[in-house]
N, C-alpha and C. Protein backbone atom coordinates (compact mmCIF):
# COMPACT_ATOMS: atom_id res chain seq x y z
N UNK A 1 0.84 -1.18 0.00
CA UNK A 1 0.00 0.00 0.00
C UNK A 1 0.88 1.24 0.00
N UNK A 2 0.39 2.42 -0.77
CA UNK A 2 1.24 3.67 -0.79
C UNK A 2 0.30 4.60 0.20
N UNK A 3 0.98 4.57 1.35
CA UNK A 3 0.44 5.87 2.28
C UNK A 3 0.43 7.34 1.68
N UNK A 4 1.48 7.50 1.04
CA UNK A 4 0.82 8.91 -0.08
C UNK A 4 -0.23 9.22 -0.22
N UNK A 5 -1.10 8.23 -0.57
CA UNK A 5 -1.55 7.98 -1.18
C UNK A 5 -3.53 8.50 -0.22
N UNK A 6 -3.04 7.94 1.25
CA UNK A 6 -4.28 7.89 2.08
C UNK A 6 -4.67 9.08 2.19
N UNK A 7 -6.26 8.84 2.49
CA UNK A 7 -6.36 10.38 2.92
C UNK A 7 -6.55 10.25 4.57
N UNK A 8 -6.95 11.60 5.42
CA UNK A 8 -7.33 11.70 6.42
C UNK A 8 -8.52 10.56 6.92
N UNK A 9 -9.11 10.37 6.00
CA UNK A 9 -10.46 9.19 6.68
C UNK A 9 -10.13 7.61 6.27
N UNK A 10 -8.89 7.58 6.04
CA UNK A 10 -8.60 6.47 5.60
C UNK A 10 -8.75 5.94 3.99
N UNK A 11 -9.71 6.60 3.15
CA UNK A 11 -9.58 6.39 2.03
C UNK A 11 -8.06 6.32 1.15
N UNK A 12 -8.28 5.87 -0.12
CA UNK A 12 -6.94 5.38 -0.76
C UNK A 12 -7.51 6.02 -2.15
N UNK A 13 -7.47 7.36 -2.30
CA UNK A 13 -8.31 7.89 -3.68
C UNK A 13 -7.23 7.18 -5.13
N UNK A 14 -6.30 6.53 -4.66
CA UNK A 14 -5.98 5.90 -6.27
C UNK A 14 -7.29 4.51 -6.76
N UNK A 15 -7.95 5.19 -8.27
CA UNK A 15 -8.37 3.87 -8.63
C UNK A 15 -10.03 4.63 -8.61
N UNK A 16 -10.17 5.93 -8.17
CA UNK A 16 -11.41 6.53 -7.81
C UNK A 16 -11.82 7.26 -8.91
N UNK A 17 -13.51 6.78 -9.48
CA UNK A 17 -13.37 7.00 -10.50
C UNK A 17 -13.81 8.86 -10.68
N UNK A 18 -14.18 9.24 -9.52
CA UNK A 18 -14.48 10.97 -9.43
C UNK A 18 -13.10 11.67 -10.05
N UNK A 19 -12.09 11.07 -8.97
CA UNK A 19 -10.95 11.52 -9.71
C UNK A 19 -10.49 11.27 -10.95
N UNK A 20 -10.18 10.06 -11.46
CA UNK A 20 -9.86 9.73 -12.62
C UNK A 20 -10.59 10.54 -13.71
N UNK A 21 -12.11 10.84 -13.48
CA UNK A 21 -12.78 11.66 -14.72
C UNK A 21 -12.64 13.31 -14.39
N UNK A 22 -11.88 13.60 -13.39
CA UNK A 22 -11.77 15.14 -13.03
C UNK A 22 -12.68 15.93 -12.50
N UNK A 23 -13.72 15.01 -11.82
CA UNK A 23 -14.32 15.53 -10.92
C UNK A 23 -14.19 16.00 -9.91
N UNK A 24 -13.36 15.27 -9.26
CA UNK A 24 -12.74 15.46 -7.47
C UNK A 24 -11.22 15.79 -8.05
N UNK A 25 -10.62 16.68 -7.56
CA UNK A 25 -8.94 16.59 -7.38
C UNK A 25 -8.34 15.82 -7.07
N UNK A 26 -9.00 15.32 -5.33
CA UNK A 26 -8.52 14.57 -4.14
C UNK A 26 -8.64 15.46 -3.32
N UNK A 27 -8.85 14.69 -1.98
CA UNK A 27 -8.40 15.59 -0.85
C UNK A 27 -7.24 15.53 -0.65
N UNK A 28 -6.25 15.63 -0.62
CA UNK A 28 -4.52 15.27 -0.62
C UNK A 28 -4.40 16.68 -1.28
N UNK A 29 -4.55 16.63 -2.27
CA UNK A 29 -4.20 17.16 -3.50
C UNK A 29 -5.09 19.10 -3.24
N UNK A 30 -6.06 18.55 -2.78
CA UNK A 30 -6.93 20.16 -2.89
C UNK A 30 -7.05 20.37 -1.13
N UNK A 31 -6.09 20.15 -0.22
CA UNK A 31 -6.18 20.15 0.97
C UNK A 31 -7.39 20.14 1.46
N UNK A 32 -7.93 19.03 0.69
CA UNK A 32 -9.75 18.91 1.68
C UNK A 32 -10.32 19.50 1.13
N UNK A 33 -10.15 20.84 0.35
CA UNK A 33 -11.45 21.42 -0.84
C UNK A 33 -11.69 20.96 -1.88
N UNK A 34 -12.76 19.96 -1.52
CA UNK A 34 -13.32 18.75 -2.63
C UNK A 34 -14.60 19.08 -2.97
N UNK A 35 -15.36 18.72 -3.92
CA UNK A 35 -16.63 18.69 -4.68
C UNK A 35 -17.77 18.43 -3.39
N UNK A 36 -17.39 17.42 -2.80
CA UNK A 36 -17.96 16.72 -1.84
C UNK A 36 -18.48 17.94 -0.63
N UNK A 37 -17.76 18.30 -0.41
CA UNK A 37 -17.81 19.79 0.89
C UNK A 37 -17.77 20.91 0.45
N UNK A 38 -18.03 20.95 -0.90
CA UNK A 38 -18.28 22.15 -1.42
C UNK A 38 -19.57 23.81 -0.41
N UNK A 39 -20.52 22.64 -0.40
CA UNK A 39 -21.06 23.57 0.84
C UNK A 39 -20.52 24.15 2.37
N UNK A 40 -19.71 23.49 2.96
CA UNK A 40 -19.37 23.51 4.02
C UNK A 40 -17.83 23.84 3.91
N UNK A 41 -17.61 24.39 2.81
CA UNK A 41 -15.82 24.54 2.70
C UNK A 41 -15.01 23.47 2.45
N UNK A 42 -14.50 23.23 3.85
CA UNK A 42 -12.84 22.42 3.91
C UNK A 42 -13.88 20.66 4.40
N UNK A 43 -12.97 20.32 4.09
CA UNK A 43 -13.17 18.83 5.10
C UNK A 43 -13.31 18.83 6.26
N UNK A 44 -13.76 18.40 7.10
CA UNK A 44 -13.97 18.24 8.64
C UNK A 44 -12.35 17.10 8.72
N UNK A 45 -13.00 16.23 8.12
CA UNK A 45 -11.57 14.84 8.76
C UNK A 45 -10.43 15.70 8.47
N UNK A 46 -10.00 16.04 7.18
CA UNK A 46 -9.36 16.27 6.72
C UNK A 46 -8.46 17.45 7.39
N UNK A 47 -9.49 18.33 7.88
CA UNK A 47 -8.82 19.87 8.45
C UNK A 47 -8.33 19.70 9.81
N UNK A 48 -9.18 18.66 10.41
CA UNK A 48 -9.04 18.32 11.88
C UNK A 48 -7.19 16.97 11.87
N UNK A 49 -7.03 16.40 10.93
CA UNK A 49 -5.66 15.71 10.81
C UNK A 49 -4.61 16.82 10.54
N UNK A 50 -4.88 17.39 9.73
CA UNK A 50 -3.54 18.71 9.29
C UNK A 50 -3.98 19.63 10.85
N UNK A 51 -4.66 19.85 11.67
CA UNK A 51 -4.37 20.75 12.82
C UNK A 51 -3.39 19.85 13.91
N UNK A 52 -3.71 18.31 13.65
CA UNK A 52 -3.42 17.54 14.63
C UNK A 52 -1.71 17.05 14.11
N UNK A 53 -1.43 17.52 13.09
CA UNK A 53 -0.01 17.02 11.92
C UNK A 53 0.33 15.16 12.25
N UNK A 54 -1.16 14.69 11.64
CA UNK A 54 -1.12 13.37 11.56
C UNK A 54 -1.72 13.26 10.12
N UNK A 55 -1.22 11.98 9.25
CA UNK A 55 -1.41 11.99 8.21
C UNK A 55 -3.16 11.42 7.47
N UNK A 56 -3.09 10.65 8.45
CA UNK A 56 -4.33 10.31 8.45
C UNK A 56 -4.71 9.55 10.13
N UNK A 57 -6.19 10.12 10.25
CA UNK A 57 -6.50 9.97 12.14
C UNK A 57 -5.73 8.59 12.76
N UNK A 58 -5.64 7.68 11.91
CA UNK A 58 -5.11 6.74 12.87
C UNK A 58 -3.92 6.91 13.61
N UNK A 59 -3.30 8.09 13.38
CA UNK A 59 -1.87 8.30 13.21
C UNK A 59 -1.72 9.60 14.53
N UNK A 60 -3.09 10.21 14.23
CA UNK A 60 -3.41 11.23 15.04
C UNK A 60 -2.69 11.48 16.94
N UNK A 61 -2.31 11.94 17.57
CA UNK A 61 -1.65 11.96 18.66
C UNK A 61 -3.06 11.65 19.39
N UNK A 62 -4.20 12.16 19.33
CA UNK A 62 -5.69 12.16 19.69
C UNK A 62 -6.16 10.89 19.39
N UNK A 63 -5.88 10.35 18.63
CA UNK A 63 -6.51 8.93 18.27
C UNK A 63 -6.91 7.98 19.66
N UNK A 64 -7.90 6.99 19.66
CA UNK A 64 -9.34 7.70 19.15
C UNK A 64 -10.11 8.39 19.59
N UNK A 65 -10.21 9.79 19.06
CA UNK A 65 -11.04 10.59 19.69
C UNK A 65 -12.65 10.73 20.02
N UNK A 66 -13.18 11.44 20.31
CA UNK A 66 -14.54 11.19 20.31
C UNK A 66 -15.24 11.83 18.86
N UNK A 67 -14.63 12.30 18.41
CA UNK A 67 -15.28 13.10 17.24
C UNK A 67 -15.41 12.06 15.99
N UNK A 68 -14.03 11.11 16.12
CA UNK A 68 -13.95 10.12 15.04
C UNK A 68 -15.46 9.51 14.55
N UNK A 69 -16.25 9.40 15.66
CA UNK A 69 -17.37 8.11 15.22
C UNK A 69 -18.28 9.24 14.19
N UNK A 70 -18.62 10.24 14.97
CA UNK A 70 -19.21 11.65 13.74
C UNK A 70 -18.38 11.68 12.36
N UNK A 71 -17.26 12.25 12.73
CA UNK A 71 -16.91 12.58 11.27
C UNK A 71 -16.57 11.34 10.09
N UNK A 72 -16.82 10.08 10.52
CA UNK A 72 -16.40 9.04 9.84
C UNK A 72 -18.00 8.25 9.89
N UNK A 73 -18.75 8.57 9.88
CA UNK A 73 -20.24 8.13 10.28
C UNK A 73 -20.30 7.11 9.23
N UNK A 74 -20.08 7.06 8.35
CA UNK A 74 -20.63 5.98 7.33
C UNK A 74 -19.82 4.78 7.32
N UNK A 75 -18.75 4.62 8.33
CA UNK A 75 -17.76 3.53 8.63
C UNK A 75 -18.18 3.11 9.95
N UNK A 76 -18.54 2.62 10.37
CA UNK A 76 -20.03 1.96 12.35
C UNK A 76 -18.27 1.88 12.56
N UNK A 77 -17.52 0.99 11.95
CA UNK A 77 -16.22 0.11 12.89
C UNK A 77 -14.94 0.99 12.39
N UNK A 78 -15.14 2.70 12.57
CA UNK A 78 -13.90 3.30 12.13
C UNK A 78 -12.55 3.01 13.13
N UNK A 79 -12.96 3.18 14.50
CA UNK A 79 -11.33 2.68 15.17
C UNK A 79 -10.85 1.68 15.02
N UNK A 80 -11.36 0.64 14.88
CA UNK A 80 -10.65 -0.12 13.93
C UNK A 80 -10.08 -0.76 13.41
N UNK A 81 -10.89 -0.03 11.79
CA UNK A 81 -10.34 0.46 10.89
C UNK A 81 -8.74 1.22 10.55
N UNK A 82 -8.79 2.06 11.50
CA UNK A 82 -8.05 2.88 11.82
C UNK A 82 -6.81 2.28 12.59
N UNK A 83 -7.49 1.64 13.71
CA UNK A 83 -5.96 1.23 14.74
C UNK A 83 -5.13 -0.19 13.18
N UNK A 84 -6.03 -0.21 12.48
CA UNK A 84 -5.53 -1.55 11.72
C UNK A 84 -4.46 -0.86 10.80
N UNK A 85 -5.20 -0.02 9.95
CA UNK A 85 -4.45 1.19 9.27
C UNK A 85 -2.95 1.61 9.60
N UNK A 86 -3.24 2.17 11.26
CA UNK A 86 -2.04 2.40 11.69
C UNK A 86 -0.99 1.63 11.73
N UNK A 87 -1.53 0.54 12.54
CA UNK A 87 -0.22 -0.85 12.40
C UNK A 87 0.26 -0.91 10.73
N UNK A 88 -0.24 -1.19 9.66
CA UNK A 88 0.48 -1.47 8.36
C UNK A 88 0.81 -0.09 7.92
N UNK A 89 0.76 0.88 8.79
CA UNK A 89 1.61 2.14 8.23
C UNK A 89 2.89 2.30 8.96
N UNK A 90 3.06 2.04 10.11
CA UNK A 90 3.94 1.71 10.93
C UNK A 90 4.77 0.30 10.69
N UNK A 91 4.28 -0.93 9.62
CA UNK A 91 5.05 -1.67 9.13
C UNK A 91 5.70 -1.26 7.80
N UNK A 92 4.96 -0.11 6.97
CA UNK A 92 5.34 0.55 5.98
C UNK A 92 6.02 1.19 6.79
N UNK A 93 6.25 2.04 7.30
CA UNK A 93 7.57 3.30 7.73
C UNK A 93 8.72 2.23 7.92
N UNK A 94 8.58 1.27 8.65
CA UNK A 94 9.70 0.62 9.43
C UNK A 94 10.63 -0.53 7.91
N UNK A 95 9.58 -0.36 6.74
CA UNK A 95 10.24 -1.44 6.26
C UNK A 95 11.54 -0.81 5.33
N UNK A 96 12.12 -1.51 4.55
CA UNK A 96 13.47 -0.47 4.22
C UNK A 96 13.22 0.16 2.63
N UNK A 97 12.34 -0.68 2.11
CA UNK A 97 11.32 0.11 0.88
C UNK A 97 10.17 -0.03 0.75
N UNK A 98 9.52 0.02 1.60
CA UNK A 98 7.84 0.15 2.09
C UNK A 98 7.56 -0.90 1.57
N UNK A 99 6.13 -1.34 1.89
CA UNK A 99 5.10 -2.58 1.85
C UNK A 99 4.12 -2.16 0.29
């Protein structure tokens, strides 16, 4: 897996077809100002990981917070998700040319 690649909610926007047709940028890419939150501005996940300088929440110093189960609502089993995330990102950092 390329952690580059993740976003703040755990998504993996390679392979997405919003992006691929130039709909979405990415959140990576448009720091959270996506199509998606167009009403509401920035990302919530997204703005709340760059305040916290974690790459994505699992990673978060806060992890798991209470806000996670809200802002990730459409995932019931985000921690996890997340604590799982973390471990194979932490086997990616540690390996000597990533996983």
């Amino acid at each position: 897996m390329n952690f580059s690649t993740v976003t703040a909610c755990g998504e993996d926007c390679t392979g997405c077809k919003k992006k691929a047709d130039g709909l979405c940028p990415g959140c990576i890419e448009a720091d959270g100002y996506v199509p998606e939150w167009a009403e509401s501005g920035r990302c919530r996940i997204h703005a709340c990981a760059k305040e916290h300088g974690a790459r994505f929440c699992g990673v978060c110093p806060e992890f798991p917070c209470q806000d996670l189960p809200q802002f990730i609502h459409w995932e019931p089993s985000i921690a996890e998700k997340m604590a799982g995330l973390r471990d194979r990102y932490l086997l990616w950092l540690a390996a000597p040319t990533g996983l």
